[in-house]
PDB file of N, CA and C in Angstrom:
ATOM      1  N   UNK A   1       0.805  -1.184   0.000  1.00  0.00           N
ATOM      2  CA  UNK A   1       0.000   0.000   0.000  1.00  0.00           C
ATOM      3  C   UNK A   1       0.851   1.252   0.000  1.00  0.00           C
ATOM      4  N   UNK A   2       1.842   0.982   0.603  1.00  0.00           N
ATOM      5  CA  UNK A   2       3.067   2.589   0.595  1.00  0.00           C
ATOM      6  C   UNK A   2       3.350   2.578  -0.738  1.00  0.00           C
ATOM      7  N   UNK A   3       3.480   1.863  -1.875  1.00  0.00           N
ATOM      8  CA  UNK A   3       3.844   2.011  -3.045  1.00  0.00           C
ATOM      9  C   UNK A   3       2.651   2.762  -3.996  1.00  0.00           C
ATOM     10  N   UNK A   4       1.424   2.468  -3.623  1.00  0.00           N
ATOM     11  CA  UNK A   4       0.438   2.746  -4.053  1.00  0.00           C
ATOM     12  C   UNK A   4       0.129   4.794  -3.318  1.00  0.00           C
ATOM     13  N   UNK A   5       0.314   4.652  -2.483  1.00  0.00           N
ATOM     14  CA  UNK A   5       0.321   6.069  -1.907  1.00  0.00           C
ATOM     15  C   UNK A   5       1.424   6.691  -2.430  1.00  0.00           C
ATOM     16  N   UNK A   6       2.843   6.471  -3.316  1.00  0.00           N
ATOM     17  CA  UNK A   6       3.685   7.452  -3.502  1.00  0.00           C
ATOM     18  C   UNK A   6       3.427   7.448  -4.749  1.00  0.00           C
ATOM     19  N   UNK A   7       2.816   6.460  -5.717  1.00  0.00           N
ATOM     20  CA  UNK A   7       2.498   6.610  -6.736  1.00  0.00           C
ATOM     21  C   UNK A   7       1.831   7.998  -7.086  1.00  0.00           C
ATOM     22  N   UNK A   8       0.380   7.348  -6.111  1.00  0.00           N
ATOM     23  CA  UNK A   8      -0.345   8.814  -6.620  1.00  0.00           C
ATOM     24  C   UNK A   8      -0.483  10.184  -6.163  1.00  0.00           C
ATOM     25  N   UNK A   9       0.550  10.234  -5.376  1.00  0.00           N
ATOM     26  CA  UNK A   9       1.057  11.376  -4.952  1.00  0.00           C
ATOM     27  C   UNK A   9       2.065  11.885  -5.511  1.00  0.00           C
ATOM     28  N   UNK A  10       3.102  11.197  -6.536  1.00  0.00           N
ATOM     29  CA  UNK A  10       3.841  11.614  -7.523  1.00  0.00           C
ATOM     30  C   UNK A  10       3.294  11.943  -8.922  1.00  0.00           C
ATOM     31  N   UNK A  11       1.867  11.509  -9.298  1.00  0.00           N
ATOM     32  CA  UNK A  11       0.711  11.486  -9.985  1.00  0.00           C
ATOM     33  C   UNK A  11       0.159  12.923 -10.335  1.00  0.00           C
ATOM     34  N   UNK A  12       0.450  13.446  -8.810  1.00  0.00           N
ATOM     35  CA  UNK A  12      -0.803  14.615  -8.912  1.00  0.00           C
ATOM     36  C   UNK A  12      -1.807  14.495  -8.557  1.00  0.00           C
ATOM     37  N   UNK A  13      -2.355  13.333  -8.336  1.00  0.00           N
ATOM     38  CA  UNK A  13      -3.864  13.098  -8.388  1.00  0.00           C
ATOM     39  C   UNK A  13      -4.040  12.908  -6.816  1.00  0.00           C
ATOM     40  N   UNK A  14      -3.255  13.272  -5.816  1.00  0.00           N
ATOM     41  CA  UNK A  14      -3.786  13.439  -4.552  1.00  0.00           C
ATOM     42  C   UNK A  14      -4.250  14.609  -4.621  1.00  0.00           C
ATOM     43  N   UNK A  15      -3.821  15.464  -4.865  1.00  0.00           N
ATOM     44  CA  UNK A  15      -4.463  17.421  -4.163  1.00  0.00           C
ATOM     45  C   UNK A  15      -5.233  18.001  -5.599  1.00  0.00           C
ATOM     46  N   UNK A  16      -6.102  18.365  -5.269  1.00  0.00           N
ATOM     47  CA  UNK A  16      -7.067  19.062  -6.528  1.00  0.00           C
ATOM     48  C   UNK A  16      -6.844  21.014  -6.713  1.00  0.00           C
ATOM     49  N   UNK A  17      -6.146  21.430  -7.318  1.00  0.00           N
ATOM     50  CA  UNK A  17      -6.009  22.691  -7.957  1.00  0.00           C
ATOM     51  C   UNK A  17      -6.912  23.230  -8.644  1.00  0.00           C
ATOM     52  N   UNK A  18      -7.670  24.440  -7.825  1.00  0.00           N
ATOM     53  CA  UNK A  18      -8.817  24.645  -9.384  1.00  0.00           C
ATOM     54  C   UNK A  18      -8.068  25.901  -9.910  1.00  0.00           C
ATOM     55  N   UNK A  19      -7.812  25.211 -11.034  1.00  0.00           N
ATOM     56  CA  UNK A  19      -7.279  26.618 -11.811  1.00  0.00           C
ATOM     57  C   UNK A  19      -8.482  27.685 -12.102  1.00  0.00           C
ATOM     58  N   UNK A  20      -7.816  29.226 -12.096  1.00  0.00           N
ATOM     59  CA  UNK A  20      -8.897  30.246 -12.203  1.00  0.00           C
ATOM     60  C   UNK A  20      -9.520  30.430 -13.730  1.00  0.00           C
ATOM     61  N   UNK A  21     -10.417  30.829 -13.721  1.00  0.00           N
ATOM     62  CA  UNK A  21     -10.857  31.103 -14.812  1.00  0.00           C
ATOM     63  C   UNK A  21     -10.791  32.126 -15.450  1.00  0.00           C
ATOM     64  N   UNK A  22     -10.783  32.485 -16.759  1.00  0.00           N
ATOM     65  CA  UNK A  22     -10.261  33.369 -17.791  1.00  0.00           C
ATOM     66  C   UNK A  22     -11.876  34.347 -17.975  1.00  0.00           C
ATOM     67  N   UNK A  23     -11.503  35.444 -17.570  1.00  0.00           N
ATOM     68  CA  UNK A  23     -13.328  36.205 -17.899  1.00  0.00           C
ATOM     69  C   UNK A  23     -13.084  36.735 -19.829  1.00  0.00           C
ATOM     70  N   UNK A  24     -13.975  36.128 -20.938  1.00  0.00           N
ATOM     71  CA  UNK A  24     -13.745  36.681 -21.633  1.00  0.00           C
ATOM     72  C   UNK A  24     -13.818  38.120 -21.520  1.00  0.00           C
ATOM     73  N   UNK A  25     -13.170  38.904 -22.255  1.00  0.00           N
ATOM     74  CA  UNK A  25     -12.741  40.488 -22.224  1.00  0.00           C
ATOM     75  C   UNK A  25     -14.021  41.218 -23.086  1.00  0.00           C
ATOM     76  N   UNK A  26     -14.608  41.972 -22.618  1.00  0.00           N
ATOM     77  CA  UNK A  26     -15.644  42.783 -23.697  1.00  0.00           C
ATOM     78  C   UNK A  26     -15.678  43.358 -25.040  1.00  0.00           C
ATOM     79  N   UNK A  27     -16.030  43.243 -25.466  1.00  0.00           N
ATOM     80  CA  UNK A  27     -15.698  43.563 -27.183  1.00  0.00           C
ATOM     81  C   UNK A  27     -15.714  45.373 -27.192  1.00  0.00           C
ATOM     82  N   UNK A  28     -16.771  45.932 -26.256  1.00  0.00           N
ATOM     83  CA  UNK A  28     -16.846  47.404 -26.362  1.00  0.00           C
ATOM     84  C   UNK A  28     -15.587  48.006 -26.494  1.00  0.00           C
ATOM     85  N   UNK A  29     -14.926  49.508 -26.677  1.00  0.00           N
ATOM     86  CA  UNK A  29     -14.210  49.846 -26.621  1.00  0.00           C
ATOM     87  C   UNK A  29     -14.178  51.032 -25.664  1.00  0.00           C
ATOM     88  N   UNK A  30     -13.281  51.217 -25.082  1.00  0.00           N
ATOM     89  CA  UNK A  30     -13.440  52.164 -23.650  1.00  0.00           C
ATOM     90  C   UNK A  30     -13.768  53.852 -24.591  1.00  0.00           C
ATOM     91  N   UNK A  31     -14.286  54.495 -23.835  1.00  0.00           N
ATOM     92  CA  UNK A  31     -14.820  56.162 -24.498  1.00  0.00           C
ATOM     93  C   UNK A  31     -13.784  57.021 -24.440  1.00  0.00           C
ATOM     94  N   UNK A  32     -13.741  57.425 -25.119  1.00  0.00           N
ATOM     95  CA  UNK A  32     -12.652  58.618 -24.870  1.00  0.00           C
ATOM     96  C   UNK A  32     -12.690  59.608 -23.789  1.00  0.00           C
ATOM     97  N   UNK A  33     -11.861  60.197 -23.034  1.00  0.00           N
ATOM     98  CA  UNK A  33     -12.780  61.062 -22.257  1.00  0.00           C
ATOM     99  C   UNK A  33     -13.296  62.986 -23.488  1.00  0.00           C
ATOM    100  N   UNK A  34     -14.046  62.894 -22.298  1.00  0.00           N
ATOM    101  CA  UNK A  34     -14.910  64.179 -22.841  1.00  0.00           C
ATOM    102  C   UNK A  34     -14.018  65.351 -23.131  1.00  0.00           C
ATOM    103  N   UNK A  35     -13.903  66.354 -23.471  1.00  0.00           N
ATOM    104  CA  UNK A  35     -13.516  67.591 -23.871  1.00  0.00           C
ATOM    105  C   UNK A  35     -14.021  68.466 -22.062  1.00  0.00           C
ATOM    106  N   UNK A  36     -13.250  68.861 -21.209  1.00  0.00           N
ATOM    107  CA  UNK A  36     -13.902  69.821 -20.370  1.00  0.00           C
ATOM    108  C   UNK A  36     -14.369  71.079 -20.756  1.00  0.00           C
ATOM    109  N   UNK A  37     -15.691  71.245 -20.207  1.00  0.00           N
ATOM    110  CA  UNK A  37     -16.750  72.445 -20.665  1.00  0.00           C
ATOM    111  C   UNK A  37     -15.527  74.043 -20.746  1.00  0.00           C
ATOM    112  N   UNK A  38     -15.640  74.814 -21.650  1.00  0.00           N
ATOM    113  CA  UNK A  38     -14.699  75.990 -21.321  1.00  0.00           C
ATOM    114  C   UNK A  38     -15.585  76.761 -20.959  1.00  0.00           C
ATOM    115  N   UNK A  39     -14.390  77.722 -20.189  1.00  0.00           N
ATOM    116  CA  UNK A  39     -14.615  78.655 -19.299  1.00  0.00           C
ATOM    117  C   UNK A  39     -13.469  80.053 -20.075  1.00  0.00           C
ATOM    118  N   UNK A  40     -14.475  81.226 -19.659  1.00  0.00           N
ATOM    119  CA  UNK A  40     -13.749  82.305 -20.426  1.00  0.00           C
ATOM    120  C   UNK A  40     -12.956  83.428 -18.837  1.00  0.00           C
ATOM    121  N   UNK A  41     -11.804  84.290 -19.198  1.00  0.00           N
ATOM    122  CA  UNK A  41     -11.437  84.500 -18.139  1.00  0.00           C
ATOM    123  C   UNK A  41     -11.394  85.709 -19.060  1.00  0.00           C
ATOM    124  N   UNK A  42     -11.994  86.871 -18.350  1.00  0.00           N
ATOM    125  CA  UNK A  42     -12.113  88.351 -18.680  1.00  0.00           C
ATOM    126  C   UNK A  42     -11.148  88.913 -17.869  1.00  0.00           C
ATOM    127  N   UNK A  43     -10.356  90.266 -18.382  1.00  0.00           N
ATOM    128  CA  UNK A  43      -9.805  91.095 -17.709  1.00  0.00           C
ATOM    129  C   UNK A  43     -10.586  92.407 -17.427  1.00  0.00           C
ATOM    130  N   UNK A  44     -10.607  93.084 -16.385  1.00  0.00           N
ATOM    131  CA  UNK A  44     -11.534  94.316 -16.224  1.00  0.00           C
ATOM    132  C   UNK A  44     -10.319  95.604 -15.842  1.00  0.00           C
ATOM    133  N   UNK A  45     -11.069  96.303 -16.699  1.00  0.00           N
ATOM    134  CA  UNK A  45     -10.195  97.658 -16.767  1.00  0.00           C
ATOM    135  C   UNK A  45     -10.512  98.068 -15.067  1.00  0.00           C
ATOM    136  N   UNK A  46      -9.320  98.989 -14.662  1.00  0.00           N
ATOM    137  CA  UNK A  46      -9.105  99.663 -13.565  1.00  0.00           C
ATOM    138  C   UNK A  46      -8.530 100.737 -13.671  1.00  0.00           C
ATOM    139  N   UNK A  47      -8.304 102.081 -12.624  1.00  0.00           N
ATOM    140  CA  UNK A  47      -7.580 102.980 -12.548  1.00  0.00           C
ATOM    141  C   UNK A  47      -6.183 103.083 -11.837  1.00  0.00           C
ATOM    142  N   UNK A  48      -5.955 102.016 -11.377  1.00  0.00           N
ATOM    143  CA  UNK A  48      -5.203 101.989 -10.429  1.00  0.00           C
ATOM    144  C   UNK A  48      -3.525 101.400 -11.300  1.00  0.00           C
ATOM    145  N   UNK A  49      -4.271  99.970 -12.793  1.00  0.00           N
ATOM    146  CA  UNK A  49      -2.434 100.083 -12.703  1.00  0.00           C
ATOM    147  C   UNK A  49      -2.289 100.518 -14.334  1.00  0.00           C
ATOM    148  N   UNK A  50      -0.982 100.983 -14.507  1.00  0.00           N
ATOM    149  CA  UNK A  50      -1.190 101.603 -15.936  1.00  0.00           C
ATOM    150  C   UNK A  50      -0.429  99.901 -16.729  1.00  0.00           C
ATOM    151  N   UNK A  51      -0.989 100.844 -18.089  1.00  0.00           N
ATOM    152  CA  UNK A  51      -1.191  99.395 -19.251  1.00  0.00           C
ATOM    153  C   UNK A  51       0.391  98.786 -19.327  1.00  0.00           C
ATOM    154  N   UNK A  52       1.787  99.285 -19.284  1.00  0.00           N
ATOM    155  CA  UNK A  52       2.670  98.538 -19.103  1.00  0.00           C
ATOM    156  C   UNK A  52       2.457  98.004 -18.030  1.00  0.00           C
ATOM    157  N   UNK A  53       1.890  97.171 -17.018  1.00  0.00           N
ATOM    158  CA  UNK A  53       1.922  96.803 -15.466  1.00  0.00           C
ATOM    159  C   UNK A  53       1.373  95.533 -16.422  1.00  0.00           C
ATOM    160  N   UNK A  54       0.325  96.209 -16.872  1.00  0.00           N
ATOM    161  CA  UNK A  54      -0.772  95.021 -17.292  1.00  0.00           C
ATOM    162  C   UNK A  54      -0.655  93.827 -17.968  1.00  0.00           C
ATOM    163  N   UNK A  55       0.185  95.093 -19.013  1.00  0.00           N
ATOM    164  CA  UNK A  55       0.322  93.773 -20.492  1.00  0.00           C
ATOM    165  C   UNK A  55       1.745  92.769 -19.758  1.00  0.00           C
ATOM    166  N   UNK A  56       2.845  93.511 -18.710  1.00  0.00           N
ATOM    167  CA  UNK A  56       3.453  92.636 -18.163  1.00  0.00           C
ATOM    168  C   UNK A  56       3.189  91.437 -17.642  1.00  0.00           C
ATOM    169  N   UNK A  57       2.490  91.854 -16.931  1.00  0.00           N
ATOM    170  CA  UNK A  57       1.340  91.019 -16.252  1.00  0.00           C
ATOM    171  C   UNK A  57       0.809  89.830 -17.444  1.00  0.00           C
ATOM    172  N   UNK A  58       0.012  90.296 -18.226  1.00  0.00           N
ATOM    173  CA  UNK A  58      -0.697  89.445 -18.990  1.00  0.00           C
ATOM    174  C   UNK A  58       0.198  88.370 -19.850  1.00  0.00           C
ATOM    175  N   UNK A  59       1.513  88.890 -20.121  1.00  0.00           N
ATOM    176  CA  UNK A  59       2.863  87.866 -20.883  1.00  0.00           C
ATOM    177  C   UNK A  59       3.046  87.133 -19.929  1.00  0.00           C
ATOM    178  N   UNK A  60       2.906  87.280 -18.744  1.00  0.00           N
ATOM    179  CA  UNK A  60       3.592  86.714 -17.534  1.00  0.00           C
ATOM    180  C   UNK A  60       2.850  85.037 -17.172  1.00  0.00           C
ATOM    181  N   UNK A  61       1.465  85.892 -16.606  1.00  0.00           N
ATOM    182  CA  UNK A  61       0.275  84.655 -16.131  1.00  0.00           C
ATOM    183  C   UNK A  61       0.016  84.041 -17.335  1.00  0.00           C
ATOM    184  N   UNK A  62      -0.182  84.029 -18.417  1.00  0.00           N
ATOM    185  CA  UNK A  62      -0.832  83.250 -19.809  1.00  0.00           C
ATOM    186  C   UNK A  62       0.233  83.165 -20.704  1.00  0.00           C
ATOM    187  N   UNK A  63       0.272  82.745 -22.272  1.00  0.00           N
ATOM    188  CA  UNK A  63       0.976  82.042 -23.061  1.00  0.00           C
ATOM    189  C   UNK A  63       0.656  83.315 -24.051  1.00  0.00           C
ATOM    190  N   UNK A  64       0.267  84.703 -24.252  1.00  0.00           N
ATOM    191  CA  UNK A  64       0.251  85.452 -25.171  1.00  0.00           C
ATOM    192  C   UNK A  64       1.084  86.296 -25.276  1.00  0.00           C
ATOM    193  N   UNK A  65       1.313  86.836 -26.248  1.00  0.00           N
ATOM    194  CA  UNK A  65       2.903  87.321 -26.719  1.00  0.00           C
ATOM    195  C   UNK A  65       2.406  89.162 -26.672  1.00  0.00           C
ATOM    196  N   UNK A  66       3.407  90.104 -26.605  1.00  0.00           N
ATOM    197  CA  UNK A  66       3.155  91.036 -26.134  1.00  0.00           C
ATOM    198  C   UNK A  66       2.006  92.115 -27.458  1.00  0.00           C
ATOM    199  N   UNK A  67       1.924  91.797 -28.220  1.00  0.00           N
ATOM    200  CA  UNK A  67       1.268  92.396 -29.445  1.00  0.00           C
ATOM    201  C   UNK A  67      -0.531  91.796 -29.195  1.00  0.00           C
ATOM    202  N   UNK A  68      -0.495  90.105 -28.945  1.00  0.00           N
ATOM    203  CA  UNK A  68      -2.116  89.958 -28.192  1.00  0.00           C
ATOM    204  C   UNK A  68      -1.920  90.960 -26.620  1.00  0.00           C
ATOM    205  N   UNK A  69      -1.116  90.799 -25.752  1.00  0.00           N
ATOM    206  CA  UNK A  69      -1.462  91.222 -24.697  1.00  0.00           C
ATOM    207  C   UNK A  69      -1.322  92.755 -24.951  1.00  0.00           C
ATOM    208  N   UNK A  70      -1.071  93.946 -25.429  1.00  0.00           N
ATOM    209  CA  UNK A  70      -1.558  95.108 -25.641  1.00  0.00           C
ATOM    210  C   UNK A  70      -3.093  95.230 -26.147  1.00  0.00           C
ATOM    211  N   UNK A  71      -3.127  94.360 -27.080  1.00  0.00           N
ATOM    212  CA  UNK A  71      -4.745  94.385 -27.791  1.00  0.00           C
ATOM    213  C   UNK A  71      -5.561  94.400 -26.628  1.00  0.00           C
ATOM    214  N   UNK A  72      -5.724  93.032 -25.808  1.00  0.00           N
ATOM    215  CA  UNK A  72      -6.424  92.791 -24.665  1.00  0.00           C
ATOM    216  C   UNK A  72      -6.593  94.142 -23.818  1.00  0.00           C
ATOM    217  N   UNK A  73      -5.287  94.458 -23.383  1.00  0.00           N
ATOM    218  CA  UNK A  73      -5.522  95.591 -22.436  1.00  0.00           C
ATOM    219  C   UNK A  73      -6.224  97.246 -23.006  1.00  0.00           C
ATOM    220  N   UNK A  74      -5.796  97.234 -24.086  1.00  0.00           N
ATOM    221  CA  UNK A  74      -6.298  98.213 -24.638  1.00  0.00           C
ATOM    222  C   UNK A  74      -7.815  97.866 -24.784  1.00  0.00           C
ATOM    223  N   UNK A  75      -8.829  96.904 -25.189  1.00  0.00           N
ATOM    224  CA  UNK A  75      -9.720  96.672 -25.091  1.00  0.00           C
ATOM    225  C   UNK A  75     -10.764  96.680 -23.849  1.00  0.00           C
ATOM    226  N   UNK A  76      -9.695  96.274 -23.112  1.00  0.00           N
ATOM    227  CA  UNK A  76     -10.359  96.453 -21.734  1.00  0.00           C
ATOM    228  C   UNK A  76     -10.266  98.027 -21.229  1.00  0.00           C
ATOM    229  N   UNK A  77      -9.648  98.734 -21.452  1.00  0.00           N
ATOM    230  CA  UNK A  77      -9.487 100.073 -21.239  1.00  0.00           C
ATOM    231  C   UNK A  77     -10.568 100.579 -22.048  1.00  0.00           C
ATOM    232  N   UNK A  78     -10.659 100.329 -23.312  1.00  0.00           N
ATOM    233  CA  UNK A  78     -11.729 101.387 -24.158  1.00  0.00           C
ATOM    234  C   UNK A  78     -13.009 100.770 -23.733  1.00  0.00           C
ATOM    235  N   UNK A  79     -13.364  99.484 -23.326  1.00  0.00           N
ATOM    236  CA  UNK A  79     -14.723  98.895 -23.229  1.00  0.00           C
ATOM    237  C   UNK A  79     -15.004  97.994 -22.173  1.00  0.00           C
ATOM    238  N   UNK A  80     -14.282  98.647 -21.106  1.00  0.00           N
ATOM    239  CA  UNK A  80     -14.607  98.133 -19.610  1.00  0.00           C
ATOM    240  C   UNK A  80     -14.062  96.356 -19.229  1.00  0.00           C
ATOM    241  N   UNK A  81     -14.105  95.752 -20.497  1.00  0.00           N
ATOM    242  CA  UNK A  81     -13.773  94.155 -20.082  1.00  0.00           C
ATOM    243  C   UNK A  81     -13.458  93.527 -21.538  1.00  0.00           C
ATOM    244  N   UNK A  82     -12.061  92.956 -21.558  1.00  0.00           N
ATOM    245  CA  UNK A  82     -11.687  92.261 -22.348  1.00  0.00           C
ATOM    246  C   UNK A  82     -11.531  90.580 -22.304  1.00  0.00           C
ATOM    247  N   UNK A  83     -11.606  89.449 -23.334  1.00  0.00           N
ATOM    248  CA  UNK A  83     -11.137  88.315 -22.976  1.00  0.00           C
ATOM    249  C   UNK A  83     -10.171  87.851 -22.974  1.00  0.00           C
ATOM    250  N   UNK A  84      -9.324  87.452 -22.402  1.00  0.00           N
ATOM    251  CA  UNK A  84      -7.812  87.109 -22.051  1.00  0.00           C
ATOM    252  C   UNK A  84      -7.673  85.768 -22.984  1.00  0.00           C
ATOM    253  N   UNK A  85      -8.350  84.763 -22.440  1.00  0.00           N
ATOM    254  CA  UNK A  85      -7.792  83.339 -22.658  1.00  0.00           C
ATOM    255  C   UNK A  85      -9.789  82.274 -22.365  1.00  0.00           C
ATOM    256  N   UNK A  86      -9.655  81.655 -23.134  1.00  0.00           N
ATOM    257  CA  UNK A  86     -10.867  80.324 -22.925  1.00  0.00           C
ATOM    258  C   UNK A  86     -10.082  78.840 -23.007  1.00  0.00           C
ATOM    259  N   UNK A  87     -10.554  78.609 -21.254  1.00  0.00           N
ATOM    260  CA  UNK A  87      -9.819  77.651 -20.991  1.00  0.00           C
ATOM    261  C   UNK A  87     -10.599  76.354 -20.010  1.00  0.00           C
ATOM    262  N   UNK A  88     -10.561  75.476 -19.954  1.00  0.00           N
ATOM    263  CA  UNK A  88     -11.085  74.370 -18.839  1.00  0.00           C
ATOM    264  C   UNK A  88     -11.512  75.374 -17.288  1.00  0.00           C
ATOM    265  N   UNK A  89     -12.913  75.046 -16.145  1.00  0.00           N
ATOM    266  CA  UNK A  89     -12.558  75.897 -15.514  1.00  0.00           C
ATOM    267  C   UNK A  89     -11.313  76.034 -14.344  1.00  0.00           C
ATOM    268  N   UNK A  90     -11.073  74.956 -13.864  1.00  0.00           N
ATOM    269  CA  UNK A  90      -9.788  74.655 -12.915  1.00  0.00           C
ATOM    270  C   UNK A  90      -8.887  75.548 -13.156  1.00  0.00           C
ATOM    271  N   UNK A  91      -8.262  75.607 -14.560  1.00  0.00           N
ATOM    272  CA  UNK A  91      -7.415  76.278 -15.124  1.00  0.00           C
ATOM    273  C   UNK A  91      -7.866  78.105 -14.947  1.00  0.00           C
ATOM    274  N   UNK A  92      -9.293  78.229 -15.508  1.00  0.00           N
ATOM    275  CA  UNK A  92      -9.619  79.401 -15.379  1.00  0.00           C
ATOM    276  C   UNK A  92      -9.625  80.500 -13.870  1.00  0.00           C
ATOM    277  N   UNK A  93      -9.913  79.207 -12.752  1.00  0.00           N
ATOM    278  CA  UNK A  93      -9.857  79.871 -11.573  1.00  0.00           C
ATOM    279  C   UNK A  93      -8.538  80.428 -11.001  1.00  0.00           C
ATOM    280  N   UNK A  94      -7.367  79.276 -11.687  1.00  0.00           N
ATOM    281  CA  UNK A  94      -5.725  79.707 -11.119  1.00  0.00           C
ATOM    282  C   UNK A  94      -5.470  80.797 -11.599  1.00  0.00           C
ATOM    283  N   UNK A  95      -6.218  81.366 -13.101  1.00  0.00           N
ATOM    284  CA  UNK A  95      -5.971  82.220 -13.858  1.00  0.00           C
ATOM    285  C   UNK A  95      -6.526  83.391 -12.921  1.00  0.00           C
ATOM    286  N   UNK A  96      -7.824  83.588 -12.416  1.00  0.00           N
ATOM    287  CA  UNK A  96      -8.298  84.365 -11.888  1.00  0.00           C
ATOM    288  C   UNK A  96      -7.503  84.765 -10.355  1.00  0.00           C
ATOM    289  N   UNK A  97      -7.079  83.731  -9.597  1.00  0.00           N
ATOM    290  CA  UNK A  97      -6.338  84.001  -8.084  1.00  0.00           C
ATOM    291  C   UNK A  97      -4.755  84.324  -9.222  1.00  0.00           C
ATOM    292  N   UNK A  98      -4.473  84.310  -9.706  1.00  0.00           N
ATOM    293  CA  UNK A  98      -2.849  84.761  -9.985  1.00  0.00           C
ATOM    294  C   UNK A  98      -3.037  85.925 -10.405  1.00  0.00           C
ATOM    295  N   UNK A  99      -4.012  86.106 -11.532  1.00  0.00           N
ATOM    296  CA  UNK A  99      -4.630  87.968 -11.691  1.00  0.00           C
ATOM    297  C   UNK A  99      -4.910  88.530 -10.369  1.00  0.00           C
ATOM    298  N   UNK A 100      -5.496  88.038  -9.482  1.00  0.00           N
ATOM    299  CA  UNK A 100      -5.763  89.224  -8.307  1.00  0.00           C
ATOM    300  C   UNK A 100      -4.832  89.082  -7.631  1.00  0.00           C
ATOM    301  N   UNK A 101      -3.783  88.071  -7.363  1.00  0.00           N
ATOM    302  CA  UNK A 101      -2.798  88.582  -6.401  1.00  0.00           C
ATOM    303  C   UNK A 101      -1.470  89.351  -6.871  1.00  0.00           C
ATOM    304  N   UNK A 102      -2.017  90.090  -8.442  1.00  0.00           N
ATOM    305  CA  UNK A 102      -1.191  90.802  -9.165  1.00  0.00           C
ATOM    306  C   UNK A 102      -1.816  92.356  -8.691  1.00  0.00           C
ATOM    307  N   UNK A 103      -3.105  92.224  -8.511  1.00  0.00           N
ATOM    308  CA  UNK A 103      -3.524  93.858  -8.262  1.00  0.00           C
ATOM    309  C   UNK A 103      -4.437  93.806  -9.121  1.00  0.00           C
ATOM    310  N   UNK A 104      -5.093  92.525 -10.340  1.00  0.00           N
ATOM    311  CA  UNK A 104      -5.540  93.192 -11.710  1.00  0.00           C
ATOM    312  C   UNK A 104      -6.953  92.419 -11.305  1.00  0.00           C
ATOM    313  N   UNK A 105      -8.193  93.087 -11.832  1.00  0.00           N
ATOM    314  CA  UNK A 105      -9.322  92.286 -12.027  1.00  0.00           C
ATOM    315  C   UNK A 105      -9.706  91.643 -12.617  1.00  0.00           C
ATOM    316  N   UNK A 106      -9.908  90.047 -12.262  1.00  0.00           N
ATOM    317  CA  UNK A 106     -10.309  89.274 -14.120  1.00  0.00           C
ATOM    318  C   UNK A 106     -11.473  87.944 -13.092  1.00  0.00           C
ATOM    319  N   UNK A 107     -12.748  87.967 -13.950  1.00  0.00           N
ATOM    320  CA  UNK A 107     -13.805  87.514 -13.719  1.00  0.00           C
ATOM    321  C   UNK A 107     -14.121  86.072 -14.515  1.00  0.00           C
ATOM    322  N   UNK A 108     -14.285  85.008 -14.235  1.00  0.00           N
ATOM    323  CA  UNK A 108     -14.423  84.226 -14.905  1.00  0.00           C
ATOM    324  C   UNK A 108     -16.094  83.787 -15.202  1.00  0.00           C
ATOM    325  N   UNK A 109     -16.248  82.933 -16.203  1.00  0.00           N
ATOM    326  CA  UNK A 109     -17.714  82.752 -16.614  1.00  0.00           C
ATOM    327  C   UNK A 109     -17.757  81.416 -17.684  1.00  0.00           C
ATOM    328  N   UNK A 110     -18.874  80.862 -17.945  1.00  0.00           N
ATOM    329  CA  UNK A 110     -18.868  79.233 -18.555  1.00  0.00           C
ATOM    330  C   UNK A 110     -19.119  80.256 -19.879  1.00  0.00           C
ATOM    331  N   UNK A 111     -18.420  79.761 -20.717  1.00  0.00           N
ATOM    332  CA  UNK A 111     -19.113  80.253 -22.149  1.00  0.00           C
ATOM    333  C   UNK A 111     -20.447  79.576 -22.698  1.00  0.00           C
ATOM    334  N   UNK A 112     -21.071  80.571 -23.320  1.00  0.00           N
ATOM    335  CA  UNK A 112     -22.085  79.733 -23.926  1.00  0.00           C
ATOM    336  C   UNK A 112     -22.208  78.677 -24.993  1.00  0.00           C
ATOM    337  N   UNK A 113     -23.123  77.450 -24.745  1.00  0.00           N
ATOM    338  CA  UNK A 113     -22.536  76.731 -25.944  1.00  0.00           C
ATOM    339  C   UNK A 113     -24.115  76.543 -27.348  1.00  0.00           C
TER     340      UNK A 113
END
């Protein structure tokens, strides 16, 4: 009988393994993600800093080169509020706390779609 017990224990066939099972994989294809809703970030004219402060300012916080950032400021000077940049809002709010802890006013808002 000891011959018979090392047999089938050299066999395999003493201990039972359940191998796991394979989940077939879904045919769907995952979504892309969405586009985030934009958000527009206005600059508002003031008396307090003059337009070299501004347009410094405006090369500084954003990615526009000094020929957009005069336009902007000058716009906002002749017509109370110009648009800077349309951007995701997360982005738009850093935009807005880095404008005010410059001295400058800039208001953000969802654009319309």
């Amino acid at each position: 009988m000891a011959d018979r017990d090392k047999s089938s224990s050299e066999s395999g066939t003493g201990s039972a393994v359940a191998e796991p099972k394979l989940r077939a994989k879904s045919k769907s294809k995952p979504t892309p993600p969405k586009m985030l809703p934009p958000w527009k970030v206005l600059l508002h004219n003031d008396d307090k800093n003059d337009v070299v402060y501004v347009v410094v300012t405006i090369m500084e916080l954003t990615t526009l080169k000094e020929q957009d950032a005069v336009k902007r400021t000058e716009e906002a000077h002749k017509t109370g509020v110009s648009l800077l940049v349309v951007t995701h809002k997360e982005r738009a709010e850093l935009y807005k706390d880095q404008f005010e802890s410059k001295g400058l006013t800039v208001t953000i808002e969802p654009t319309e779609e």
